[in-house]
Protein backbone atom coordinates (compact mmCIF):
# COMPACT_ATOMS: atom_id res chain seq x y z
CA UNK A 1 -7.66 41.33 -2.49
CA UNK A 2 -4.40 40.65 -4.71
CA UNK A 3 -2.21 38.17 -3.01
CA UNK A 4 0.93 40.43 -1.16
CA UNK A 5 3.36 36.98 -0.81
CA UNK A 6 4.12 33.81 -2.00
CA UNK A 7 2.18 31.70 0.46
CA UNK A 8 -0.80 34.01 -0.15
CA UNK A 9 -0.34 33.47 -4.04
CA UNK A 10 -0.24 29.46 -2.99
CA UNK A 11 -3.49 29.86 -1.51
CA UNK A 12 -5.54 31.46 -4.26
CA UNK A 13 -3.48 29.17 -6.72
CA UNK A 14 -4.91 26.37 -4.69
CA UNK A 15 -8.14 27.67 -4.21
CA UNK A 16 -8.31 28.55 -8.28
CA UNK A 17 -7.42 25.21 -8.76
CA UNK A 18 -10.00 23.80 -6.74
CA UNK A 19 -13.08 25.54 -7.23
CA UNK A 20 -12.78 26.15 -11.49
CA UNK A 21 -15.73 25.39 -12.69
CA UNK A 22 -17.84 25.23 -9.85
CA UNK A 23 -20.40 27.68 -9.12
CA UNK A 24 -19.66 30.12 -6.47
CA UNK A 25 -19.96 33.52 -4.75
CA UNK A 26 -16.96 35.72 -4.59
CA UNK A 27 -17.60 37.99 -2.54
CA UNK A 28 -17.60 34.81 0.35
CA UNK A 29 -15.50 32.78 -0.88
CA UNK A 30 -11.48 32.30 -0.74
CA UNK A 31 -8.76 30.92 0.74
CA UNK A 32 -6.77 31.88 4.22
CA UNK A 33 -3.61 30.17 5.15
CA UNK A 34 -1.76 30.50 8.58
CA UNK A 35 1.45 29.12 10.08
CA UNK A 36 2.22 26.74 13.21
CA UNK A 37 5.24 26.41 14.94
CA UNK A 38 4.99 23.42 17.40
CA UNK A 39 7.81 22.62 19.55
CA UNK A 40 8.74 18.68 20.85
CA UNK A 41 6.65 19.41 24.60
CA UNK A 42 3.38 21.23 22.80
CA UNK A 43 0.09 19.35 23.13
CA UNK A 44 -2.06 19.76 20.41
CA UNK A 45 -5.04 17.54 20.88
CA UNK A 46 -7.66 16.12 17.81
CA UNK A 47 -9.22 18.89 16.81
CA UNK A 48 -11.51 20.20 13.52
CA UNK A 49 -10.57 23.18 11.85
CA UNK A 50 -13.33 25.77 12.30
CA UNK A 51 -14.12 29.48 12.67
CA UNK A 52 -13.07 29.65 15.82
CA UNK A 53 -14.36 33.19 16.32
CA UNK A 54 -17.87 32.11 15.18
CA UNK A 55 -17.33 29.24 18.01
CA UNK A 56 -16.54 31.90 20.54
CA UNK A 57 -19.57 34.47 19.70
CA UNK A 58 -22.47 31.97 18.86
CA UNK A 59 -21.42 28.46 19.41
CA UNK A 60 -21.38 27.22 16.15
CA UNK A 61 -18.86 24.63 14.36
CA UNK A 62 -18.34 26.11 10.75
CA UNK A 63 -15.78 24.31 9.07
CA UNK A 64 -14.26 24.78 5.29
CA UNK A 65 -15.81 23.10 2.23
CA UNK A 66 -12.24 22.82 1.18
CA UNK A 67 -9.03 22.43 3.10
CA UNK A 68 -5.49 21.72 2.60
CA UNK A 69 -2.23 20.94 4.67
CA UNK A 70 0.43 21.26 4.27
CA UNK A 71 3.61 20.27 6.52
CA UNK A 72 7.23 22.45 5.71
CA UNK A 73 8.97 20.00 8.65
CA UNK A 74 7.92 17.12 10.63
CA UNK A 75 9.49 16.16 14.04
CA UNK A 76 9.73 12.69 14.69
CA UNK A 77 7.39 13.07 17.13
CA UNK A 78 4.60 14.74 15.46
CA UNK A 79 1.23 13.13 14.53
CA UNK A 80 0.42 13.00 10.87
CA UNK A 81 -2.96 14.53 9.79
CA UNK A 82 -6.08 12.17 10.01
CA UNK A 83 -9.35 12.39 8.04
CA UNK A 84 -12.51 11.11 9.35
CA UNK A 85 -15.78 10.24 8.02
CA UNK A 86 -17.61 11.78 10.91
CA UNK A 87 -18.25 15.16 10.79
CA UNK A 88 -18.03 17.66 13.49
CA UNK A 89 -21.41 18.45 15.56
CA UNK A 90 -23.25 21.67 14.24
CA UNK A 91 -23.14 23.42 17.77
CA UNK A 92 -20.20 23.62 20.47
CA UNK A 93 -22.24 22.29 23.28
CA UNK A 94 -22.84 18.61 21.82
CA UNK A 95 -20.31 16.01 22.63
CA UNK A 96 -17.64 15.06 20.32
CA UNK A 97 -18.20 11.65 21.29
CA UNK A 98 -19.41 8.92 19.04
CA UNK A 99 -18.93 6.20 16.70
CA UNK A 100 -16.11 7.38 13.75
């Protein structure tokens, strides 16, 4: 579909950016973007991004191939971003435990 807004013209601009010249499938392939707004008292615990509604219906961790992020403000109190080499389990029922 043809980006509506500016952040969704960010996102395929990103995306473009990312995957030219590399072999892909259109028709399953793109770029989302969504907002957070976390207050001071919010707990938001180390997490993966992941189709959470894939989670939810057959227990499966599907992550992107490609992600960005992005931060507009940063409370003094937020935690930065981290990257791990460990990757996710496949399956929602396996521990997230484990040597990073």
């Amino acid at each position: 579909a043809k980006p509506k807004t500016a952040l969704e013209r960010l996102a395929l601009q990103i995306f473009a950016h990312h995957a030219a010249g590399a072999e892909y499938d259109p028709s399953r392939s793109g770029a989302e973007w969504w907002t957070v707004v976390i207050d001071d008292t919010d707990d938001v615990g180390l997490h993966w991004d992941r189709d959470y509604d894939l989670q939810a219906d057959q227990g499966l961790l599907l992550h992107p191939h490609l992600a960005t992020v992005t931060y507009l403000a940063c409370p003094a109190a937020a935690a930065p971003t981290l990257v791990l080499e460990r990757p996710s389990p496949l399956l929602a029922t396996e521990p997230l435990s484990g040597p990073v």
